[in-house]
Every structure is written in structure tokens, then in C-alpha cells.
PDB file of N, CA and C in Angstrom:
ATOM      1  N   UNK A   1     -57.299  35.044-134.252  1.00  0.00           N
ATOM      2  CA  UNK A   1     -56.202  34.530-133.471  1.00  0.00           C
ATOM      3  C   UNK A   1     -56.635  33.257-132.769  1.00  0.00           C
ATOM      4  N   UNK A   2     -55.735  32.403-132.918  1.00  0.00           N
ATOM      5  CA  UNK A   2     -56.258  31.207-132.197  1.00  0.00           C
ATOM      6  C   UNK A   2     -55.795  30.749-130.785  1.00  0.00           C
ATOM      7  N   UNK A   3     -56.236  30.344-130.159  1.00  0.00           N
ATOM      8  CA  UNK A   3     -55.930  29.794-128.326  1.00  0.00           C
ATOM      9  C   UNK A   3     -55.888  28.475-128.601  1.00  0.00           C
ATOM     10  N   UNK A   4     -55.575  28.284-127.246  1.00  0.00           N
ATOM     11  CA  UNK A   4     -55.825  26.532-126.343  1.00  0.00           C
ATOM     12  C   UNK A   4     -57.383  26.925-125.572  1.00  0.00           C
ATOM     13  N   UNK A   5     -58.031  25.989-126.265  1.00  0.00           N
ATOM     14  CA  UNK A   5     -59.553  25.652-125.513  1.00  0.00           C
ATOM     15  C   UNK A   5     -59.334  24.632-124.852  1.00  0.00           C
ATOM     16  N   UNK A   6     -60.102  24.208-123.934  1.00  0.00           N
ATOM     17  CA  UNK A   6     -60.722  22.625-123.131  1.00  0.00           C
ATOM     18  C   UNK A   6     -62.243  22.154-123.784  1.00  0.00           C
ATOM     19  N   UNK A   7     -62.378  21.173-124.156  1.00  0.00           N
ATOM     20  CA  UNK A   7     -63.671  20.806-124.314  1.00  0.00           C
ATOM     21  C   UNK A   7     -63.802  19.080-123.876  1.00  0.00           C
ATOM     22  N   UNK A   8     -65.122  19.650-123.253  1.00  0.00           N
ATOM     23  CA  UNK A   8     -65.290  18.029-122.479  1.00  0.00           C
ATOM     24  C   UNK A   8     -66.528  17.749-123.780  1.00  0.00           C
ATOM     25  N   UNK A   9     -66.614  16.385-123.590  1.00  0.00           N
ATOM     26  CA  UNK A   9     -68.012  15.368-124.569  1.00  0.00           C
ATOM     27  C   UNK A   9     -68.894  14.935-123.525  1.00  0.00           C
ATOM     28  N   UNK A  10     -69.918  14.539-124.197  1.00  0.00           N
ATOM     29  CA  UNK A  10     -70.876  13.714-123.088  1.00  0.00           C
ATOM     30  C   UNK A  10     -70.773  12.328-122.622  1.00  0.00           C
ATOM     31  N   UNK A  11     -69.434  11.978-123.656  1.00  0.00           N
ATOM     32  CA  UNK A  11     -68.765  10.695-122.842  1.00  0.00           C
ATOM     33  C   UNK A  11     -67.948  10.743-121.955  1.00  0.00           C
ATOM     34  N   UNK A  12     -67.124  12.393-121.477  1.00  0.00           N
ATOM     35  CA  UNK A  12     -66.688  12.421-120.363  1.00  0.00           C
ATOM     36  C   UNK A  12     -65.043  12.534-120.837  1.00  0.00           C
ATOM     37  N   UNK A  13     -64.491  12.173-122.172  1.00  0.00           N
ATOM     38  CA  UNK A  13     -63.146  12.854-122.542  1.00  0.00           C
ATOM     39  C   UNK A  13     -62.718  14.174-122.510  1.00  0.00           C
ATOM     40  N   UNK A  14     -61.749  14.605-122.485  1.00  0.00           N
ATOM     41  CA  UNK A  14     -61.506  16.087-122.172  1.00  0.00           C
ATOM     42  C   UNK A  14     -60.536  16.414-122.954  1.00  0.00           C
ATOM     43  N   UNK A  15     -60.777  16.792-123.904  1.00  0.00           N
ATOM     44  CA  UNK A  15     -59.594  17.733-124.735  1.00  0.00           C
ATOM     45  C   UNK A  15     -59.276  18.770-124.890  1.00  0.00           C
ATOM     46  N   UNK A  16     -58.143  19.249-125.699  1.00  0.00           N
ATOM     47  CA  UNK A  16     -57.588  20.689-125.712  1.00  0.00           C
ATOM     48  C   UNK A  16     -57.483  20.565-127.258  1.00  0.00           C
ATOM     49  N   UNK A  17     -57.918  21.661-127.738  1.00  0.00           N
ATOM     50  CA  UNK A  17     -57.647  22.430-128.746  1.00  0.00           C
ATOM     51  C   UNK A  17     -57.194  23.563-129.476  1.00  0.00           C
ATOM     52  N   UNK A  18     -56.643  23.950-130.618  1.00  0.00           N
ATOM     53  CA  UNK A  18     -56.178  25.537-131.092  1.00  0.00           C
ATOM     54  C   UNK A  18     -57.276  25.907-131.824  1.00  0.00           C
ATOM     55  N   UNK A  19     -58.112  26.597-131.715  1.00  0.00           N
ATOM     56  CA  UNK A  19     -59.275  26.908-132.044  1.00  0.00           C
ATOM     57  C   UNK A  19     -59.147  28.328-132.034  1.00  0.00           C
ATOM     58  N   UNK A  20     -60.390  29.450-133.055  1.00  0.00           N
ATOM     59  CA  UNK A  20     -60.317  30.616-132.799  1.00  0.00           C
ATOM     60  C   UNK A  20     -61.670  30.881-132.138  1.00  0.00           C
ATOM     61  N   UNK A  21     -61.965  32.344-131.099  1.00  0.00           N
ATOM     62  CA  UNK A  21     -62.577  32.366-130.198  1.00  0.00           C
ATOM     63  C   UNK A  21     -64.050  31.839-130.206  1.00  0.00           C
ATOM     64  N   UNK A  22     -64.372  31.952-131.492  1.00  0.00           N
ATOM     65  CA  UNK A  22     -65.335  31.436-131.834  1.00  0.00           C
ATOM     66  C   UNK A  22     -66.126  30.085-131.961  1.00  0.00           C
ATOM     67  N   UNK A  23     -65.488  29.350-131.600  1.00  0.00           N
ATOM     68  CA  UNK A  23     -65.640  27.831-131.835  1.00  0.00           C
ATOM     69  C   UNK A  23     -66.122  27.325-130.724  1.00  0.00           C
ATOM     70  N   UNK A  24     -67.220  26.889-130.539  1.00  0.00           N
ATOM     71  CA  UNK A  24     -67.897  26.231-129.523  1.00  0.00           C
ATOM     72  C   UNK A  24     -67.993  24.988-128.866  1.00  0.00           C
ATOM     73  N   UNK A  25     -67.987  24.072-129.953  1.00  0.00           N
ATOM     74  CA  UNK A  25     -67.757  22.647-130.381  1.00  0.00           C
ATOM     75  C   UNK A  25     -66.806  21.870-131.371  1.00  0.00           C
ATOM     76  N   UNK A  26     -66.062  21.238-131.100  1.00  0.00           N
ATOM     77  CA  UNK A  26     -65.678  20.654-131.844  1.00  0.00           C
ATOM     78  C   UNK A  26     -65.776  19.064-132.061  1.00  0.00           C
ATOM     79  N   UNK A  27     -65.357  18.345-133.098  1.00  0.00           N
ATOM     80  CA  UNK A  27     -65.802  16.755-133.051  1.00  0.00           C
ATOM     81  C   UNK A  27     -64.837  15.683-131.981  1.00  0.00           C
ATOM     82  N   UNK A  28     -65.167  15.338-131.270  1.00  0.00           N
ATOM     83  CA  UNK A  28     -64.591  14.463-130.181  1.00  0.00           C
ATOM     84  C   UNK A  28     -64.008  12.757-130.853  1.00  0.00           C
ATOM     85  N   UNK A  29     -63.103  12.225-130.405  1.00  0.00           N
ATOM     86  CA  UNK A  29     -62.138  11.012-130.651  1.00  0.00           C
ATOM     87  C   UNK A  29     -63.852   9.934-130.909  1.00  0.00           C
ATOM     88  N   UNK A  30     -64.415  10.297-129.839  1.00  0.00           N
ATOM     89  CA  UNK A  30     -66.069   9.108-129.918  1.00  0.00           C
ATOM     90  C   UNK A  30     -66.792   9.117-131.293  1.00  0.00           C
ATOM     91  N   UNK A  31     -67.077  10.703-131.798  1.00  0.00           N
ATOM     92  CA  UNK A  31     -67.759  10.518-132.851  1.00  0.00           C
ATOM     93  C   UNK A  31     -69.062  11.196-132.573  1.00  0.00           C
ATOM     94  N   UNK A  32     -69.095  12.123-131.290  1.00  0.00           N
ATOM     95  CA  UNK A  32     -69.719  13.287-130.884  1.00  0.00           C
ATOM     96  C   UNK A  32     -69.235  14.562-130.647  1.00  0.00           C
ATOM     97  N   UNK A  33     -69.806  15.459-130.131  1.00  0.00           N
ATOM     98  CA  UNK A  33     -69.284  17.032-130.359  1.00  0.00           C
ATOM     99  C   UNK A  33     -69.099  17.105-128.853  1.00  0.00           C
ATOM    100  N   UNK A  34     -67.906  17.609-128.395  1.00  0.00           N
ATOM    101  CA  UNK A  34     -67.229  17.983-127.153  1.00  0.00           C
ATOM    102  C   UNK A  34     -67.786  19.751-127.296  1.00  0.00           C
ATOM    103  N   UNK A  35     -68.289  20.434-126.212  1.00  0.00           N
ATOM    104  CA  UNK A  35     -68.131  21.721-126.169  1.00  0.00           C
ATOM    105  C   UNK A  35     -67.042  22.291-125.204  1.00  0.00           C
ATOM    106  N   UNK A  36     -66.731  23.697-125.677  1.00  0.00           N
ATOM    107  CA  UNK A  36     -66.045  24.068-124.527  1.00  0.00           C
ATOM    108  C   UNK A  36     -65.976  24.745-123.355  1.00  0.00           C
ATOM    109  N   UNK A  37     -65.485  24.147-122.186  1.00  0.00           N
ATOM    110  CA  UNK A  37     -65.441  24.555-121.357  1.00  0.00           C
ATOM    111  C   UNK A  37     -64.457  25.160-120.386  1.00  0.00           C
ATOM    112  N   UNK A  38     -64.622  26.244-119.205  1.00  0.00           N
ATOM    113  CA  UNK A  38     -63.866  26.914-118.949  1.00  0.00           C
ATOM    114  C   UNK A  38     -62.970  26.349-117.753  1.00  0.00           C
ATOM    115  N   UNK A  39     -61.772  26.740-118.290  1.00  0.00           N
ATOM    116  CA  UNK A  39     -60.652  25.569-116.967  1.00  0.00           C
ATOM    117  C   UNK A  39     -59.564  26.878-116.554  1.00  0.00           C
ATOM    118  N   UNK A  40     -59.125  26.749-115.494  1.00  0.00           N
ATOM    119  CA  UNK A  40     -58.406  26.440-114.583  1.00  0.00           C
ATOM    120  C   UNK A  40     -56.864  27.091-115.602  1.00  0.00           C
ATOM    121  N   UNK A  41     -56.540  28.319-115.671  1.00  0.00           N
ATOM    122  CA  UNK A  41     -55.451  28.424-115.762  1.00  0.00           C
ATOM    123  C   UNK A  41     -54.150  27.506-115.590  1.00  0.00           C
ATOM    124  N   UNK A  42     -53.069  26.557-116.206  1.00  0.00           N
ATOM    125  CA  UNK A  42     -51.870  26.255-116.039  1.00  0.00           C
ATOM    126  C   UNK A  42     -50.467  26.887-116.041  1.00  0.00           C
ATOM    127  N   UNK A  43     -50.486  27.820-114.760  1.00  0.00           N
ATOM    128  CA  UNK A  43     -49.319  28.547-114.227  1.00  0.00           C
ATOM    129  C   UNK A  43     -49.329  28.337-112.617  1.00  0.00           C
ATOM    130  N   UNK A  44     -48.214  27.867-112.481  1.00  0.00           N
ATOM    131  CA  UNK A  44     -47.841  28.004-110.985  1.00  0.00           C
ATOM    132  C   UNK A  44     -47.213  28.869-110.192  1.00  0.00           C
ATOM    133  N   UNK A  45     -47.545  29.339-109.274  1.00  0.00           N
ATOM    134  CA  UNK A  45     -47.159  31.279-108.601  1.00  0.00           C
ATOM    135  C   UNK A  45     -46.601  30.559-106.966  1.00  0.00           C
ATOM    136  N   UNK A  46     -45.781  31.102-106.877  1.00  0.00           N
ATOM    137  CA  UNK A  46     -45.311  30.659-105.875  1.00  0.00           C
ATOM    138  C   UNK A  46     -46.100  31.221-104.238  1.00  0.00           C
ATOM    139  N   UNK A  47     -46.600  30.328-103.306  1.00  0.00           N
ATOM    140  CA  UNK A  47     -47.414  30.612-102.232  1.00  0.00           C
ATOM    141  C   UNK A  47     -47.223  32.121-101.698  1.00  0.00           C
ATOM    142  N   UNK A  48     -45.735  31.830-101.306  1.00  0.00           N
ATOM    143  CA  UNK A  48     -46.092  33.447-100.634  1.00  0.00           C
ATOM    144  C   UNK A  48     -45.648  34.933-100.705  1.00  0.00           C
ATOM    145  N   UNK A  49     -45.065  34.512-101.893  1.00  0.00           N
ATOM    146  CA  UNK A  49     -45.156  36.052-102.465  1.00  0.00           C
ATOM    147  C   UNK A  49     -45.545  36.336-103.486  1.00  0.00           C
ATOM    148  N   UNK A  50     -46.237  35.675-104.983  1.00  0.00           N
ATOM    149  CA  UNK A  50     -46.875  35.146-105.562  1.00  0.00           C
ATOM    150  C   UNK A  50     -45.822  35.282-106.880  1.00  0.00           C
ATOM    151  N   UNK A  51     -44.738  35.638-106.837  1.00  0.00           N
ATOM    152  CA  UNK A  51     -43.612  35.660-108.097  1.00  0.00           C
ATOM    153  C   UNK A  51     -43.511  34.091-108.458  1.00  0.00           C
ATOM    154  N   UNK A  52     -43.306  33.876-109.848  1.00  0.00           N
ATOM    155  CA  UNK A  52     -42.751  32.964-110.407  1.00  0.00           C
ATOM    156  C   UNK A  52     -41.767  31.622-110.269  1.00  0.00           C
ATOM    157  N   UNK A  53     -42.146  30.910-109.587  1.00  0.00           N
ATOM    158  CA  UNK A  53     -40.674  30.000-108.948  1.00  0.00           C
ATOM    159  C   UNK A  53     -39.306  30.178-110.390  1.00  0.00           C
ATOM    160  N   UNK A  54     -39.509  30.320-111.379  1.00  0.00           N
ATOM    161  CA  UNK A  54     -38.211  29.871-112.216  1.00  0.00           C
ATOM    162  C   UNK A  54     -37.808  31.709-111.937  1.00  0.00           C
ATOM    163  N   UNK A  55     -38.089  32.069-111.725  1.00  0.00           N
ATOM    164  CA  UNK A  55     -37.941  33.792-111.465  1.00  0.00           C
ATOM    165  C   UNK A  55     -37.054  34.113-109.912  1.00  0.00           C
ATOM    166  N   UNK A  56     -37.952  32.962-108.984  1.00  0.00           N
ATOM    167  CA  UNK A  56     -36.964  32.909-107.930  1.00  0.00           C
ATOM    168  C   UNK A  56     -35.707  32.179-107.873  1.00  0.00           C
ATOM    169  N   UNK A  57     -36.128  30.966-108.693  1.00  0.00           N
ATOM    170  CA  UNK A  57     -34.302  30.394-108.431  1.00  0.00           C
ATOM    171  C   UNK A  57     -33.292  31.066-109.002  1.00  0.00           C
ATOM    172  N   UNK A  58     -33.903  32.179-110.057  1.00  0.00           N
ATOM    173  CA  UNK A  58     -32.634  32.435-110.560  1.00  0.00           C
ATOM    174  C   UNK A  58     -32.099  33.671-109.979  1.00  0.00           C
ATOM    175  N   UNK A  59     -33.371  34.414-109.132  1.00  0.00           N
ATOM    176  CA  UNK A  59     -32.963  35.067-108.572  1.00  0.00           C
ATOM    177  C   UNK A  59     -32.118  34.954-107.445  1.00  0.00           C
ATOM    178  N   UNK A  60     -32.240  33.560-106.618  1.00  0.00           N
ATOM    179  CA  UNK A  60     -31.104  32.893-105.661  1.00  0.00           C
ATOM    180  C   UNK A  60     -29.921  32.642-106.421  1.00  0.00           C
ATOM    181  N   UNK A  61     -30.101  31.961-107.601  1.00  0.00           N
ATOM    182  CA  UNK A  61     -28.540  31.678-107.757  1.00  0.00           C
ATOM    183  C   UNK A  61     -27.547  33.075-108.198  1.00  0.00           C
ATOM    184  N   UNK A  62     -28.433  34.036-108.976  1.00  0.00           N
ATOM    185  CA  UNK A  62     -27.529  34.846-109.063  1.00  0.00           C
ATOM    186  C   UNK A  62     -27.099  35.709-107.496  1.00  0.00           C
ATOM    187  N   UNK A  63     -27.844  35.699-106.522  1.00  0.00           N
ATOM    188  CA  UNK A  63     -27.504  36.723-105.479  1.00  0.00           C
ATOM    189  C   UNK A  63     -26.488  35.343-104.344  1.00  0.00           C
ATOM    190  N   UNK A  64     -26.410  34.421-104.361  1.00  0.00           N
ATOM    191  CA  UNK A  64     -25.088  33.218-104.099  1.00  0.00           C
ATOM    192  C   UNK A  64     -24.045  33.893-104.992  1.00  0.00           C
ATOM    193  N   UNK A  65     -24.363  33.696-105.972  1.00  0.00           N
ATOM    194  CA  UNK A  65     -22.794  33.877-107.052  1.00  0.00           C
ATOM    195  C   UNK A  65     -21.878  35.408-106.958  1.00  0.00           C
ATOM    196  N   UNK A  66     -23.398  36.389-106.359  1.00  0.00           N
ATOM    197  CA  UNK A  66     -22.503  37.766-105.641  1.00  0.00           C
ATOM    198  C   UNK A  66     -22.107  37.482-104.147  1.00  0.00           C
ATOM    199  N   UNK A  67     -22.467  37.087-103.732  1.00  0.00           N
ATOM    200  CA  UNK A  67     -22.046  36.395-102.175  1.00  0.00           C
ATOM    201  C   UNK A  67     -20.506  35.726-102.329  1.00  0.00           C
ATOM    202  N   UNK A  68     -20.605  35.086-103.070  1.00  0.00           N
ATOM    203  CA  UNK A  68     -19.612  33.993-103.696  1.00  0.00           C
ATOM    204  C   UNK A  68     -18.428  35.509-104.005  1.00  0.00           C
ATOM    205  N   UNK A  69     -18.447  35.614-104.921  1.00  0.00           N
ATOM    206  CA  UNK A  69     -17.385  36.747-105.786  1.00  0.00           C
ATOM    207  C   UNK A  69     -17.269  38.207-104.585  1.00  0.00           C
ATOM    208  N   UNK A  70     -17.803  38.758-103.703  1.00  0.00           N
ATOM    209  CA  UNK A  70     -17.996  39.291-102.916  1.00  0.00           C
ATOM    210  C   UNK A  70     -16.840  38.623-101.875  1.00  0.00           C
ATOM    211  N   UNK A  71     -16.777  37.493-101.520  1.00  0.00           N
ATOM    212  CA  UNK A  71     -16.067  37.027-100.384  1.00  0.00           C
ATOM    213  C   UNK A  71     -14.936  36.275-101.069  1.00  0.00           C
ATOM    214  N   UNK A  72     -14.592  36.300-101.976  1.00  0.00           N
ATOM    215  CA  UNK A  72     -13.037  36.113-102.692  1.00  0.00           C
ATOM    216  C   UNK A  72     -12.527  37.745-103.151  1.00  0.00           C
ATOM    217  N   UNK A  73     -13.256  38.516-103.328  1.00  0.00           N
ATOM    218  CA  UNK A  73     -12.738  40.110-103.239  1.00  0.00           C
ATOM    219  C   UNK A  73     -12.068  40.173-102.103  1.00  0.00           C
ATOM    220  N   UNK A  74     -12.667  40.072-100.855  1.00  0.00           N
ATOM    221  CA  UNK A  74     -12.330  40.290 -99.692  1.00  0.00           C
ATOM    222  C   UNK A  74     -11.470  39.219 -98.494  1.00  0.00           C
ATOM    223  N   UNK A  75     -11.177  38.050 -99.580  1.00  0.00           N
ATOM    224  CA  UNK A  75     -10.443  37.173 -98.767  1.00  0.00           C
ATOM    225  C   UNK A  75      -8.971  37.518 -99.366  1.00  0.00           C
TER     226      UNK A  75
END
């Protein structure tokens, strides 16, 4: 199965690759071998309750839109 790796070179470029787990090195844009290294998850969690921001807006807009339909029932 293959992933997204990071691998930096000793010239200091940083790439991403689909590689399977096995792959250590691969050949860099320079014309040397980048290895890989370990980064930094890319997901953002929201500060303080740690759920999903696209998880929260939609959870706001749908609980507005019962607010909303809720107070035309009752008007």
C-alpha cells in the first residue's frame, strides 16, 4: 500500500512522495537521494474542543436552520 512520505536532500529541498512503506530514499530534482523524513501531520482540530472545524460549521448551520424553522412554526 502506498502513502505520502516527506523527504528532505542534502541540498535542503523537501518533497513529498507516494511511495510504499518501504522506501527510504528516493532520487531528488538535484540529482541526489532525498531520505525520508518524519513530519508533522496536515489536519487542523479545532483549539478547544478538538472536533473538526468543517464538522462545526455544519454543525452551526444546521442547528440556525432549526432555530430558523422552529420560529416560523411558532410565529
Amino acid at each position: 500500500m502506498k502513502r505520502i512520505y516527506e523527504f528532505v536532500c542534502d541540498c535542503g529541498q523537501r518533497t513529498e512522495a507516494l511511495e510504499v512503506y518501504e522506501t527510504t530514499n528516493v532520487l531528488c530534482r538535484c540529482g541526489g537521494f532525498a531520505s525520508r523524513v518524519i513530519s508533522a501531520p496536515s489536519f487542523n482540530l479545532e483549539g478547544w474542543s478538538g472536533s473538526f472545524p468543517s464538522e462545526h460549521g455544519r454543525f452551526e448551520r444546521k442547528h440556525r436552520e432549526k432555530l430558523n424553522a422552529e420560529r416560523k412554526a411558532s410565529a
